[in-house]
Structures are given as structure tokens and as C-alpha cells.
N, C-alpha and C. Protein backbone atom coordinates (compact mmCIF):
# COMPACT_ATOMS: atom_id res chain seq x y z
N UNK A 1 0.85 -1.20 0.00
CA UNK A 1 0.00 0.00 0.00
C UNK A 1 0.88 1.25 0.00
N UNK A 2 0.64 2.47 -0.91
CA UNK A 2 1.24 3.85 -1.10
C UNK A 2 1.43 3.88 0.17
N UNK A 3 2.38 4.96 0.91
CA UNK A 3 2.29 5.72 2.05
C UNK A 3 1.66 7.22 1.46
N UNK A 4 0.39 7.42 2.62
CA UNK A 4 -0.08 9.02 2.00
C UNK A 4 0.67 9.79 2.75
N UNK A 5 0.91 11.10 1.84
CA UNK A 5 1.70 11.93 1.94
C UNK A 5 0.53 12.75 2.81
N UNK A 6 1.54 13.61 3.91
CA UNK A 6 0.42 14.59 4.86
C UNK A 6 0.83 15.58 4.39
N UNK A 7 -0.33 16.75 4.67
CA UNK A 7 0.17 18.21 4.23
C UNK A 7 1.25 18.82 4.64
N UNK A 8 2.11 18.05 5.99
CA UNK A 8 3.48 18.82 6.51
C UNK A 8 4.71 18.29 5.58
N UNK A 9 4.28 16.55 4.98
CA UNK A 9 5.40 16.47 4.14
C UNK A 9 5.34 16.96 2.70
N UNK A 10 3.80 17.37 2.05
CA UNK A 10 4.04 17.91 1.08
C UNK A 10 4.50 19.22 0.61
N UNK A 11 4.36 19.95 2.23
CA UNK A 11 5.07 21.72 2.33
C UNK A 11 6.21 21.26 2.40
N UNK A 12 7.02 20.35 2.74
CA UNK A 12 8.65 20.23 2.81
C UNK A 12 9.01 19.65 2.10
N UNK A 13 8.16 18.94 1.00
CA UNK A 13 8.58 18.62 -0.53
C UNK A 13 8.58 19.95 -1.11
N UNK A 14 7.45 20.08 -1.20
CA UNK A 14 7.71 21.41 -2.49
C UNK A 14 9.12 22.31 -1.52
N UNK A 15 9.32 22.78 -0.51
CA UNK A 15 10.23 23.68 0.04
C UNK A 15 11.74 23.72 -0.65
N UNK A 16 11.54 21.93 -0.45
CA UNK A 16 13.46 21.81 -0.80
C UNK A 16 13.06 21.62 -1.79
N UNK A 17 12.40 21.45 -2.68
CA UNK A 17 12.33 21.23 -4.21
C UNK A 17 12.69 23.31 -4.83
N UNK A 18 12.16 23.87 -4.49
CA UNK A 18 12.11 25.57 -4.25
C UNK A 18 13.86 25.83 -3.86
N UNK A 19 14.20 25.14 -3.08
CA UNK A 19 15.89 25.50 -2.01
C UNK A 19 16.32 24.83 -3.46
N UNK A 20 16.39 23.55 -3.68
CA UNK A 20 17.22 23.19 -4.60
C UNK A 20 17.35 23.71 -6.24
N UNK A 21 16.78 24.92 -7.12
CA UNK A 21 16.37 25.23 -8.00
C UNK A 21 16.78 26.56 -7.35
N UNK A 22 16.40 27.27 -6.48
CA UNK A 22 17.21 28.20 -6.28
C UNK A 22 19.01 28.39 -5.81
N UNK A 23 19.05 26.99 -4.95
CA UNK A 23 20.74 27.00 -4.96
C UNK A 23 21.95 27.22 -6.15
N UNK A 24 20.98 26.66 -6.79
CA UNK A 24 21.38 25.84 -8.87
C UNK A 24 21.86 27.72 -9.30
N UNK A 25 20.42 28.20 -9.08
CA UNK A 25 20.38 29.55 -9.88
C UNK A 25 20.79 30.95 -9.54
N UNK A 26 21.35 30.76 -7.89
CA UNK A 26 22.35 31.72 -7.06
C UNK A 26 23.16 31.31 -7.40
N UNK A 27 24.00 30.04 -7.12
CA UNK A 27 25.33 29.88 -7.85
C UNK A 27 25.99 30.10 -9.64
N UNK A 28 24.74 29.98 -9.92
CA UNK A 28 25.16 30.35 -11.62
C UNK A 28 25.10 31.17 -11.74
N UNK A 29 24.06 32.50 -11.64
CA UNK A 29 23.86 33.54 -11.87
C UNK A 29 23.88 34.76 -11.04
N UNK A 30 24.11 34.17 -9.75
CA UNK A 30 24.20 35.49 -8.51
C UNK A 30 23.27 35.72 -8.15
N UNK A 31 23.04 36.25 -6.54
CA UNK A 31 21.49 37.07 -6.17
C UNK A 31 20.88 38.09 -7.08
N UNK A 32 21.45 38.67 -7.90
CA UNK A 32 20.92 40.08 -8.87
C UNK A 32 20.65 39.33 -9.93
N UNK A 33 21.33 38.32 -10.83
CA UNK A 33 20.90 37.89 -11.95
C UNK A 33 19.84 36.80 -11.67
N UNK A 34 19.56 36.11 -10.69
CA UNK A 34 18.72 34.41 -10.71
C UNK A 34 17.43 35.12 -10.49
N UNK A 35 16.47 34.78 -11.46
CA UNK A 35 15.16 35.27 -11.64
C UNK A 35 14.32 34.32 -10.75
N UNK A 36 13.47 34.95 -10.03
CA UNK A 36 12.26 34.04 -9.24
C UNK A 36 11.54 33.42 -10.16
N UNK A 37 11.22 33.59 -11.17
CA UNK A 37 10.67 33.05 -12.46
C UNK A 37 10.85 31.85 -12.61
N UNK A 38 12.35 32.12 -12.84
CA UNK A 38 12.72 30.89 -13.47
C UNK A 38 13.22 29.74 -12.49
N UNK A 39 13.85 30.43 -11.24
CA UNK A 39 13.51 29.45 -10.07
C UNK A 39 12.72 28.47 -9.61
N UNK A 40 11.47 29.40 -10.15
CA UNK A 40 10.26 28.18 -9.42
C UNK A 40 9.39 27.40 -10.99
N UNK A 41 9.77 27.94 -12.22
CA UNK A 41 9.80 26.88 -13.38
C UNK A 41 10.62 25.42 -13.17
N UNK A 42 12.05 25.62 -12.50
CA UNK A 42 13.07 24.76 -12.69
C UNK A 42 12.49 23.66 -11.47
N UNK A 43 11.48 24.27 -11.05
CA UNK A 43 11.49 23.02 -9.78
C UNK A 43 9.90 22.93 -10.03
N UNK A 44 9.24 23.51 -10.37
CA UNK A 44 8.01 22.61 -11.38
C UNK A 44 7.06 23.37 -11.14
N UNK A 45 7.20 24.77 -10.06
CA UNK A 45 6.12 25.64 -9.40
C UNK A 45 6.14 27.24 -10.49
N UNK A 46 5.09 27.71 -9.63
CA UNK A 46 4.83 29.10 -10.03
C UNK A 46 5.57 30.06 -8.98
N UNK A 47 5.91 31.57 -9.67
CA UNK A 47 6.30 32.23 -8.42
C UNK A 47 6.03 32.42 -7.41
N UNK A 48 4.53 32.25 -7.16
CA UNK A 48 3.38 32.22 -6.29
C UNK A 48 3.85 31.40 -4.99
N UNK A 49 4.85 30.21 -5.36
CA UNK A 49 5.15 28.95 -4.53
C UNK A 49 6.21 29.67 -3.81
N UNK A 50 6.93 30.56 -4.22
CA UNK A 50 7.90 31.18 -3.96
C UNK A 50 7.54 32.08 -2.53
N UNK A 51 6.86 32.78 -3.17
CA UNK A 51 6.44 33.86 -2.02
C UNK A 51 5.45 33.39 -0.92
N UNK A 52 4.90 31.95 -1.32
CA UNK A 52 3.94 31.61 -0.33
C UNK A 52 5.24 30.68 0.97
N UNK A 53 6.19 29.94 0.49
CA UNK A 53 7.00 29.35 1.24
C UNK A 53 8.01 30.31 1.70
N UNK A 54 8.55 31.55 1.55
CA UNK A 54 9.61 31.92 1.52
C UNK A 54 9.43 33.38 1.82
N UNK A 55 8.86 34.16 1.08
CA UNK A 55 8.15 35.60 1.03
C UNK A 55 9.03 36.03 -0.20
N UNK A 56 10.41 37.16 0.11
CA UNK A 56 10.71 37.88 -0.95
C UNK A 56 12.08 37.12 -1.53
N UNK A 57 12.56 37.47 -2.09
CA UNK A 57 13.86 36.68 -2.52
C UNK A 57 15.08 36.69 -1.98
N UNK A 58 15.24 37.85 -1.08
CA UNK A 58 15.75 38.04 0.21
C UNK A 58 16.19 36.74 0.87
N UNK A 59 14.48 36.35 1.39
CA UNK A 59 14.32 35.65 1.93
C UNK A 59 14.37 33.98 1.58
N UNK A 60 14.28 33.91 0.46
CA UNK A 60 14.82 32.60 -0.49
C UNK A 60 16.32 32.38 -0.33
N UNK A 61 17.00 33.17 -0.66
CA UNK A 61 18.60 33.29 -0.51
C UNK A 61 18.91 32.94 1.06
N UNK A 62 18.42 33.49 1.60
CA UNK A 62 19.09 33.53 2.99
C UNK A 62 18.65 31.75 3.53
N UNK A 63 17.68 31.18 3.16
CA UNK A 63 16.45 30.04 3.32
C UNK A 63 18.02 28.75 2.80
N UNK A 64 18.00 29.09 1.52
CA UNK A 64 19.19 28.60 1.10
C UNK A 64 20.87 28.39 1.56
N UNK A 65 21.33 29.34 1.75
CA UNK A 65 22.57 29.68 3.04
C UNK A 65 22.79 28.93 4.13
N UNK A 66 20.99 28.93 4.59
CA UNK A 66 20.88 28.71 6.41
C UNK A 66 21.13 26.75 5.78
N UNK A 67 20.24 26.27 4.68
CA UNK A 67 19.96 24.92 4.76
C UNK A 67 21.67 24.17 4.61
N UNK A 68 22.18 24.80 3.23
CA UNK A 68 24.00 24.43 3.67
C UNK A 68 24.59 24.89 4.57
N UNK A 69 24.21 25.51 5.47
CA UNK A 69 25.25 25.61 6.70
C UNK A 69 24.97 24.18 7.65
N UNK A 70 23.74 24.12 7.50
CA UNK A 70 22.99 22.86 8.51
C UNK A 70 23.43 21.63 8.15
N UNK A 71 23.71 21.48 6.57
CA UNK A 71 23.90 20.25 6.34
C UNK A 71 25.91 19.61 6.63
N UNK A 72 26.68 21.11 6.07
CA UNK A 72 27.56 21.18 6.50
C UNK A 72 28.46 20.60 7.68
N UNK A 73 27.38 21.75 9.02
CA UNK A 73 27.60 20.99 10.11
C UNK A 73 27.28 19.82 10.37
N UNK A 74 25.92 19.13 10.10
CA UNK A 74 26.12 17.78 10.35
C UNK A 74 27.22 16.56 9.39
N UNK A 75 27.64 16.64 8.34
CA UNK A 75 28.51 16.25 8.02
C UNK A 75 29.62 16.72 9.09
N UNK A 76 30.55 17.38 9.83
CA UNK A 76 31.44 17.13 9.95
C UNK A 76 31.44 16.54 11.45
N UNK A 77 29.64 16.66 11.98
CA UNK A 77 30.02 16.23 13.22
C UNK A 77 30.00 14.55 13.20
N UNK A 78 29.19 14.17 12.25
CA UNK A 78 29.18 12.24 11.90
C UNK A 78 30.83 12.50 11.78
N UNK A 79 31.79 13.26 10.87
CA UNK A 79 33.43 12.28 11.53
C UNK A 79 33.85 12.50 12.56
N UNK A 80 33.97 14.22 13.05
CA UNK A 80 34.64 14.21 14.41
C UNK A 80 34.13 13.17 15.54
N UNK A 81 32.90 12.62 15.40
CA UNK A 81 32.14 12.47 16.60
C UNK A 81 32.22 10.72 16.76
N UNK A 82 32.97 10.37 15.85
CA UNK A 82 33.67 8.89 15.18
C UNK A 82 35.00 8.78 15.49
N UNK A 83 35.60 10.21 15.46
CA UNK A 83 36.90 9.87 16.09
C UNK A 83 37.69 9.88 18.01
N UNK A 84 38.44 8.98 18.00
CA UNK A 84 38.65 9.14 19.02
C UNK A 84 40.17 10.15 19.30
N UNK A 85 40.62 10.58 18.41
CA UNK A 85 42.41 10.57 18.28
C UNK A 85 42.43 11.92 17.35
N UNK A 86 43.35 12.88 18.25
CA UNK A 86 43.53 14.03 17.17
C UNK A 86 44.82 13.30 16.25
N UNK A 87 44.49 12.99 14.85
CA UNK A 87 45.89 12.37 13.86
C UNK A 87 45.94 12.72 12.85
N UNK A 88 46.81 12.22 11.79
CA UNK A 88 46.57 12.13 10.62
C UNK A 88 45.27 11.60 9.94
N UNK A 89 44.83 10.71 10.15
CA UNK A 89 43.78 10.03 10.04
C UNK A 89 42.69 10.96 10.01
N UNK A 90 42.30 11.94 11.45
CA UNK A 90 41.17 12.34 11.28
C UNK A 90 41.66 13.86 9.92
N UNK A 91 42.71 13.97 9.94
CA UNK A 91 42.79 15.29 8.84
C UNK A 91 42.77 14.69 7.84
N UNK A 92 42.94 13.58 7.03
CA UNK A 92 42.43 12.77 6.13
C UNK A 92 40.79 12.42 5.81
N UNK A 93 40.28 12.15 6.67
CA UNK A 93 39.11 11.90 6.72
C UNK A 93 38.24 13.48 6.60
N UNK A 94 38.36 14.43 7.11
CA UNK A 94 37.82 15.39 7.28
C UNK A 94 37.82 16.41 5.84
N UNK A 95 39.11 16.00 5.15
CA UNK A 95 39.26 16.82 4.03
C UNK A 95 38.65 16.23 2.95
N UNK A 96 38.47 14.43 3.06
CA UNK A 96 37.43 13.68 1.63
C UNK A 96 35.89 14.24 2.24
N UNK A 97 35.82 14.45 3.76
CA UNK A 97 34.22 14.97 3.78
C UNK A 97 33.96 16.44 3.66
N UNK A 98 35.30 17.28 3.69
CA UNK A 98 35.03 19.02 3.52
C UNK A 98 34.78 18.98 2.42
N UNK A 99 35.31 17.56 1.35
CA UNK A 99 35.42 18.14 -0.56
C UNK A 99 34.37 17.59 -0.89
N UNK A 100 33.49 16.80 0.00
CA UNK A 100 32.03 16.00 -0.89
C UNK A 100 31.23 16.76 -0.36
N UNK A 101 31.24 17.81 0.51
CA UNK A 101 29.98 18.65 1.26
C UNK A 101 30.30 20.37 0.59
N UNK A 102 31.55 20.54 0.10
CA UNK A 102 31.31 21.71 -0.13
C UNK A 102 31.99 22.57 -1.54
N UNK A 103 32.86 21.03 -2.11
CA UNK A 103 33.37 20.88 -3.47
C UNK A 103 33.08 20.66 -4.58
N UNK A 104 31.95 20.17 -4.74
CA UNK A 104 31.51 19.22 -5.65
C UNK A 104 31.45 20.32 -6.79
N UNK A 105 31.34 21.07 -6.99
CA UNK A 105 31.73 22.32 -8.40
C UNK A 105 32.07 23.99 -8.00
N UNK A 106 32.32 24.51 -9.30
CA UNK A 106 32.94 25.79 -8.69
C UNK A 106 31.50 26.21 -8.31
N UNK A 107 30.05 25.82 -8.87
CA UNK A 107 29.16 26.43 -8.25
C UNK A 107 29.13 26.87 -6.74
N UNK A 108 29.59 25.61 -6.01
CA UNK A 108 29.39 25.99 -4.48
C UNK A 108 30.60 26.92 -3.59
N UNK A 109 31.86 26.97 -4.59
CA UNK A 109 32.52 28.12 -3.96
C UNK A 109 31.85 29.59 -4.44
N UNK A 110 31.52 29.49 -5.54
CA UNK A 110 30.40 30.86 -6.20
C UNK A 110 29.49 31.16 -5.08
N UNK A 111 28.86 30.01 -4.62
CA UNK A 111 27.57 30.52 -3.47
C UNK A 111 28.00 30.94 -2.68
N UNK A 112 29.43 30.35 -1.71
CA UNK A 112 29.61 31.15 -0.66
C UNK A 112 30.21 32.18 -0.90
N UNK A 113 30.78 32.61 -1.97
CA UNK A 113 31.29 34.34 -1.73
C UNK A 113 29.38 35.56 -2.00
N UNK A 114 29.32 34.12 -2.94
CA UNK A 114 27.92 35.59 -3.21
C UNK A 114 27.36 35.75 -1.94
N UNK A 115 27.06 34.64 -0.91
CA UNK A 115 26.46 35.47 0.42
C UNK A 115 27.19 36.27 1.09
N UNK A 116 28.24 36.04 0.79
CA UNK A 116 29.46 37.15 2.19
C UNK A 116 29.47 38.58 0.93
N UNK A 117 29.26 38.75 -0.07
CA UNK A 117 29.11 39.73 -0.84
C UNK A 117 27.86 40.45 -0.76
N UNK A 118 26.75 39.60 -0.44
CA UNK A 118 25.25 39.84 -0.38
C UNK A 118 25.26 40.98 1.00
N UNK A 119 25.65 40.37 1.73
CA UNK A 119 26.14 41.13 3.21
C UNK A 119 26.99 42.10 3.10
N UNK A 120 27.67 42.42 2.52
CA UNK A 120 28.55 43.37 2.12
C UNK A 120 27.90 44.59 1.58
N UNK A 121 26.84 43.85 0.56
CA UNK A 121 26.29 44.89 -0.19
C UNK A 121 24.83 45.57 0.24
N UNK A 122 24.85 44.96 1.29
CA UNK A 122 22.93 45.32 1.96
C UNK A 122 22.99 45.28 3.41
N UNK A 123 23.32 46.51 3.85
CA UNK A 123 23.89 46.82 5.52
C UNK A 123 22.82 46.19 6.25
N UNK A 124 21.54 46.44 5.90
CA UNK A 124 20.49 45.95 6.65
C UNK A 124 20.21 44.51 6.53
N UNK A 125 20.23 43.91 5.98
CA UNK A 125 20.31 42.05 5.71
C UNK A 125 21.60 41.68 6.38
N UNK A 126 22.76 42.75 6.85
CA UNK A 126 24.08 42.65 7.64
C UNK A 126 23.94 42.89 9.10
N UNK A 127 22.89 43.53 9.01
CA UNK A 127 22.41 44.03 10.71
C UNK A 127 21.91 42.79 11.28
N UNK A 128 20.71 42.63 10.11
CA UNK A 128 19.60 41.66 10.72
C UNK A 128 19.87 40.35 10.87
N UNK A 129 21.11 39.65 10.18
CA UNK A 129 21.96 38.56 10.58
C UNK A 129 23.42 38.10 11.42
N UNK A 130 23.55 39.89 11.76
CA UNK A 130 24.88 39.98 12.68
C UNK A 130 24.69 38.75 13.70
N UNK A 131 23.35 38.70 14.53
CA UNK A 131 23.33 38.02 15.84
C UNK A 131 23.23 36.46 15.03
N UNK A 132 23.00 35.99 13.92
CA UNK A 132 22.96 35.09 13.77
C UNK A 132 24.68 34.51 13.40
N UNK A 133 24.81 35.44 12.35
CA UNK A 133 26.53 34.65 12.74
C UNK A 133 27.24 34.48 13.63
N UNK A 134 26.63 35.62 14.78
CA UNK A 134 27.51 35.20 15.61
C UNK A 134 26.97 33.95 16.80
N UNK A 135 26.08 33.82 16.73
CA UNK A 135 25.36 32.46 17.43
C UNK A 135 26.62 31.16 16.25
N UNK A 136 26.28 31.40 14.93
CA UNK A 136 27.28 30.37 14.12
C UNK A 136 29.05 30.10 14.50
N UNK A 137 29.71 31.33 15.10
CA UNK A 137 30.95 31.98 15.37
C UNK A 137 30.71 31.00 16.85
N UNK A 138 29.92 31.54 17.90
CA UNK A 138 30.22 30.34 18.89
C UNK A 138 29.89 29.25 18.85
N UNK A 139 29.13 28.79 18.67
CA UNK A 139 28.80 27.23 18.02
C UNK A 139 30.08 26.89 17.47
N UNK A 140 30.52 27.68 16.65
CA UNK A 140 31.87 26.89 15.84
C UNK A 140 32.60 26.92 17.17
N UNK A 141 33.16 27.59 17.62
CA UNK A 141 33.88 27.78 19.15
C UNK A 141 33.52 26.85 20.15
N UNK A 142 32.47 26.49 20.39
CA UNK A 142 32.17 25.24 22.01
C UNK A 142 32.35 24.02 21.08
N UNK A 143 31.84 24.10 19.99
CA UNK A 143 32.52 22.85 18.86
C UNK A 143 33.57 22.58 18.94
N UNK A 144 34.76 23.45 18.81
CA UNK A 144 35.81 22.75 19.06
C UNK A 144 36.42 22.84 20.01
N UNK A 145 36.08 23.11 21.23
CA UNK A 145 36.17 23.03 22.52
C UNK A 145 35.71 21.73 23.75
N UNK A 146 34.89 21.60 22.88
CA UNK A 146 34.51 20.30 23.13
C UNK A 146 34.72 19.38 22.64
N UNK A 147 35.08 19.31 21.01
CA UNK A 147 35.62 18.01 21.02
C UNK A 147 37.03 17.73 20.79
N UNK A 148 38.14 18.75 21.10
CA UNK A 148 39.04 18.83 21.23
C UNK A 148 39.85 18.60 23.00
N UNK A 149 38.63 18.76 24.06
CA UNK A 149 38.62 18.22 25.38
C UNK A 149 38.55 16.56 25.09
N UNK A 150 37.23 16.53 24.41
CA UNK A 150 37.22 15.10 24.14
C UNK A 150 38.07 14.06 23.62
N UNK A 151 39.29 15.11 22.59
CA UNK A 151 39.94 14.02 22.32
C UNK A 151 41.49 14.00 22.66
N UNK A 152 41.38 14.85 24.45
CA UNK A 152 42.36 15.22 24.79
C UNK A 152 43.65 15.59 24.26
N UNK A 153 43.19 16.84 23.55
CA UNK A 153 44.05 18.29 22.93
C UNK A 153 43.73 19.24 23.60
N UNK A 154 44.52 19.97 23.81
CA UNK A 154 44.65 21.70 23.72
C UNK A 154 44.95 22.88 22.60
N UNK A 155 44.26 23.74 22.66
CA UNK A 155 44.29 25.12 22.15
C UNK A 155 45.29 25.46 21.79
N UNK A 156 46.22 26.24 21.48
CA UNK A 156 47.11 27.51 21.33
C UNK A 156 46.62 28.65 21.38
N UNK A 157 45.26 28.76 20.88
CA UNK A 157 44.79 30.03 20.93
C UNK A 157 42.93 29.95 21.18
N UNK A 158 42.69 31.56 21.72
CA UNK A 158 41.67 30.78 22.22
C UNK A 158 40.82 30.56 20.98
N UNK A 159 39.62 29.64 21.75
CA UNK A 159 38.27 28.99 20.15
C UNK A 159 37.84 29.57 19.60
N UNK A 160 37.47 31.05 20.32
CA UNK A 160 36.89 31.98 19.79
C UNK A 160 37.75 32.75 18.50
N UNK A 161 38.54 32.78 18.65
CA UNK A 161 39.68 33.42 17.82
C UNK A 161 40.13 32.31 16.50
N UNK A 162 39.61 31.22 17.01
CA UNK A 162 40.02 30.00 15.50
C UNK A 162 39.05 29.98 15.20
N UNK A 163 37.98 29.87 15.81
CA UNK A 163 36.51 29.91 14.84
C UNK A 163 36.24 30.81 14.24
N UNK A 164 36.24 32.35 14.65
CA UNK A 164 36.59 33.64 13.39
C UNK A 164 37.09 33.02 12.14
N UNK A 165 38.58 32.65 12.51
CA UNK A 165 39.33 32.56 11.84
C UNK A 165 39.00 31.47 10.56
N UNK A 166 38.18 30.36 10.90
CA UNK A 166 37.69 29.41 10.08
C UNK A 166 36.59 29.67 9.23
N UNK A 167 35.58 30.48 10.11
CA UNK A 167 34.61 30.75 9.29
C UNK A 167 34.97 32.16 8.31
N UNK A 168 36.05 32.99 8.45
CA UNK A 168 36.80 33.77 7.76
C UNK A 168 37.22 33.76 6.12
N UNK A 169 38.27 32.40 7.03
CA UNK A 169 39.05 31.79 5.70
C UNK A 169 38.46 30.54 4.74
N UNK A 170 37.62 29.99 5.06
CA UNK A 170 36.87 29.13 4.42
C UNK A 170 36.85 29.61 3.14
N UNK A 171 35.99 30.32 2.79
CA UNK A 171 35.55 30.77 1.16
C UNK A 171 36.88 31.03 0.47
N UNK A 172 38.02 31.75 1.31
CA UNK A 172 39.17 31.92 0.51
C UNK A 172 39.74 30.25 -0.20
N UNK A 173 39.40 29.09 0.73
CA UNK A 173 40.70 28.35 0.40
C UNK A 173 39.36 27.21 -1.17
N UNK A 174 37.96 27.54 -0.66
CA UNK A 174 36.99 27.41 -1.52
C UNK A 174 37.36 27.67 -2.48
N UNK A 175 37.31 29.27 -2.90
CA UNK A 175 37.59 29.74 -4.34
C UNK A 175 39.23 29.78 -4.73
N UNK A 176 40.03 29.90 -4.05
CA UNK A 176 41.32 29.57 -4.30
C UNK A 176 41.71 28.41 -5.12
N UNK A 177 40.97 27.31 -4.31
CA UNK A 177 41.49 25.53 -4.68
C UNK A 177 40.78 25.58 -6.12
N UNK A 178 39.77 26.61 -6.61
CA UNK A 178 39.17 26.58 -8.13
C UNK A 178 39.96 27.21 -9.05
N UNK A 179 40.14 28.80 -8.15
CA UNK A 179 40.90 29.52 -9.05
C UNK A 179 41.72 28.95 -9.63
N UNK A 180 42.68 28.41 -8.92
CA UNK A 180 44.51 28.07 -9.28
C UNK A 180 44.73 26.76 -9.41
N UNK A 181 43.47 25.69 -9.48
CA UNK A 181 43.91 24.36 -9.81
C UNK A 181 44.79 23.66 -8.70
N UNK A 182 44.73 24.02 -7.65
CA UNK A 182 45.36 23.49 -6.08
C UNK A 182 44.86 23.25 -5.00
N UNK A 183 44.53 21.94 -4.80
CA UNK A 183 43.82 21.19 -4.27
C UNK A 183 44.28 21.74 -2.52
N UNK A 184 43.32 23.31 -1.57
CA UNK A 184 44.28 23.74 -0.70
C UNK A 184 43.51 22.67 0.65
N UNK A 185 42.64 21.95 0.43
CA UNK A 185 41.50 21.60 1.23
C UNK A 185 42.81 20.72 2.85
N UNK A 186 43.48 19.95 2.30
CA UNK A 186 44.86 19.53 3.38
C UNK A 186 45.80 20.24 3.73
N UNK A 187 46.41 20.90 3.17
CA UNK A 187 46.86 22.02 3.51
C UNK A 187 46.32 22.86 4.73
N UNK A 188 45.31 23.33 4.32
CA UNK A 188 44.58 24.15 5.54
C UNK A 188 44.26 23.86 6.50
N UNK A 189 43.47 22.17 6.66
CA UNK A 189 43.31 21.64 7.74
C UNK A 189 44.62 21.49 8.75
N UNK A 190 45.92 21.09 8.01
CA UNK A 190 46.82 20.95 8.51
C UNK A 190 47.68 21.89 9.46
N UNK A 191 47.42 23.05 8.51
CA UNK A 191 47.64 24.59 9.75
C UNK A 191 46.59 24.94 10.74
N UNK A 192 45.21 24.57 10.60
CA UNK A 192 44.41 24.92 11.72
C UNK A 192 45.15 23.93 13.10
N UNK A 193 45.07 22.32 12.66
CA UNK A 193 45.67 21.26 13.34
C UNK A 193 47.09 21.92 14.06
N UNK A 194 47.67 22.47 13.29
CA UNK A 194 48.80 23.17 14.00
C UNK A 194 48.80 24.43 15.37
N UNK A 195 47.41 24.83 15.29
CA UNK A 195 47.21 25.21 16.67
C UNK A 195 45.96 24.21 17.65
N UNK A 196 46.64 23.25 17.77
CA UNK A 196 46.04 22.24 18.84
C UNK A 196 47.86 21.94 19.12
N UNK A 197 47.19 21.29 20.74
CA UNK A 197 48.71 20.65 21.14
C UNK A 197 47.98 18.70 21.77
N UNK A 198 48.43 18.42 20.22
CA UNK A 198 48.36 17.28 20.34
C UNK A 198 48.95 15.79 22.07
N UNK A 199 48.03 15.19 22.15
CA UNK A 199 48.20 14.48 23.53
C UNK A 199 50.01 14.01 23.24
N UNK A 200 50.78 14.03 24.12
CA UNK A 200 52.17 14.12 24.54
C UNK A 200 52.98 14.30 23.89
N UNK A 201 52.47 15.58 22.92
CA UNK A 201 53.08 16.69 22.55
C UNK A 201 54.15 17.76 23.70
């Protein structure tokens, strides 16, 4: 027998069907060029679907942002949260899951500069998400505070100051590893790793 679909899973079908057709069309074309039009053609709706799930396009973009940050984080907490041992191993492991969650084409280094540009360019969409990055800024911070207790390491510097620093440099080593054909994704992990003080170090 079918399973019937309820009206809460058919609003969160059509939603990510809407997120995914707009991710496609921010990364190709930018927040100024990706038409709501054609957004909600590519995923099988009217604009109507748009503004009824989402409101303005603002608010589509940002809808989009928030859902890869979420998925992001849970990818990296399934490896850290698997490992027991700050090593080689886990900086191995962490860089085949940074490049399948956030590599997979130059589209997705395109998306993340266009939001840190989006913010750049619209003080008030910069205001109104200040408190949210920075809720993201400590989260990244008790993140690795905790599981860097857990896997008995220490700091060099404090979390707060490497989590800036990560959520900073990210997009650089993103669009970099496209720009220049240099794979920087180990590399980088390897200098963050360099301020921990590994167990009998």
C-alpha cells in the first residue's frame, strides 16, 4: 500500500524542491541575476510557490545559506564524533568529507562568496543577521572546545579566535582551490591542526 503523503510532508517537498532550484540559480547567476521566475519553473512551481514558502527573494537566498550551513555541520560532526584521536587520520578523513559537502563544483565556492558579498552589499540584511553569525561563530567555538577536550588536545589560541578565523578563511581556500587548480582543502586543515597541542606533545 502507497504511504499518504500529509500536508506537513508535502510543504517540505515542495520547500526543498524551491531551495534546490534556487541554490542551482544563485550559484550560476548570482542574487541580482537568478530570476524568481525561473527558479520556481526549474522546480516545477509558479512564483506564487515562492512567495507563499519563503516571502521575498531576500528571503529565499538567505532560506538557502541557512539549509547548507545545517547540512555542512552535520557532516562534519558524523566524523569528528567517530573519532577518538587528534591524527593524521582524522585530517584525512575530514578533508574527503570538507570536498564532498562543499566541493563538488565551482558552483558551491560561487555561493559562498555571493552570500558574504550579499552582506557586504545590503547593511540591513548585515544588521539583521549579525546576531545570527555570531550564534554560528560560537557554536563553531564550544565545537571545538569540546571536542578537542574530548579528544584530549589543547588550544594555542583561544576557540573563539580560530573559529573567526575558520569561518573567515573558508571561502578563501573554496575559491582559491578553483581559481589556481590546487587542491588547498589539506593544507589548511593541517595549519588549523597546528594550533592544537596534540596528547604528549
Amino acid at each position: 500500500m502507497a504511504e499518504r503523503w500529509t500536508r506537513e510532508r508535502r510543504l517540505e517537498h515542495t520547500r526543498n524542491l524551491l531551495l534546490d532550484s534556487a541554490e542551482r540559480a544563485f550559484a550560476d547567476h548570482g542574487f541580482a541575476g537568478a530570476a524568481l521566475d525561473d527558479i520556481a519553473e526549474a522546480a516545477g512551481y509558479t512564483r506564487g510557490a515562492i512567495a507563499s514558502h519563503f516571502g521575498a527573494k531576500d528571503d529565499l537566498f538567505l532560506a538557502v545559506v541557512e539549509r547548507r550551513l545545517q547540512r555542512l555541520a552535520a557532516n562534519f560532526d558524523d566524523v569528528i564524533g567517530t573519532f577518538e584521536a587528534l591524527d593524521d587520520q582524522l585530517v584525512d578523513e575530514l578533508v574527503k568529507r570538507w570536498r564532498s559537502v562543499t566541493t563538488a563544483s565551482r558552483a558551491d565556492a560561487a555561493l559562498n562568496y555571493e552570500f558574504s558579498l550579499y552582506l557586504l552589499r545590503n547593511p540591513d540584511a548585515h544588521e539583521r543577521l549579525a546576531p545570527e553569525r555570531e550564534r554560528m561563530i560560537q557554536w563553531v567555538a564550544t565545537y571545538i572546545v569540546n571536542h578537542v577536550a574530548r579528544l584530549g588536545g589543547e588550544l594555542r589560541m583561544p576557540a573563539e579566535t580560530l573559529a573567526r578565523l575558520l569561518v573567515a578563511s573558508t571561502e578563501g581556500v573554496l575559491m582559491g582551490s578553483h581559481l589556481d587548480g590546487q587542491d588547498l582543502h589539506e593544507p589548511y586543515l593541517q595549519f588549523v591542526m597546528a594550533n592544537l597541542v596534540l596528547p604528549g606533545n
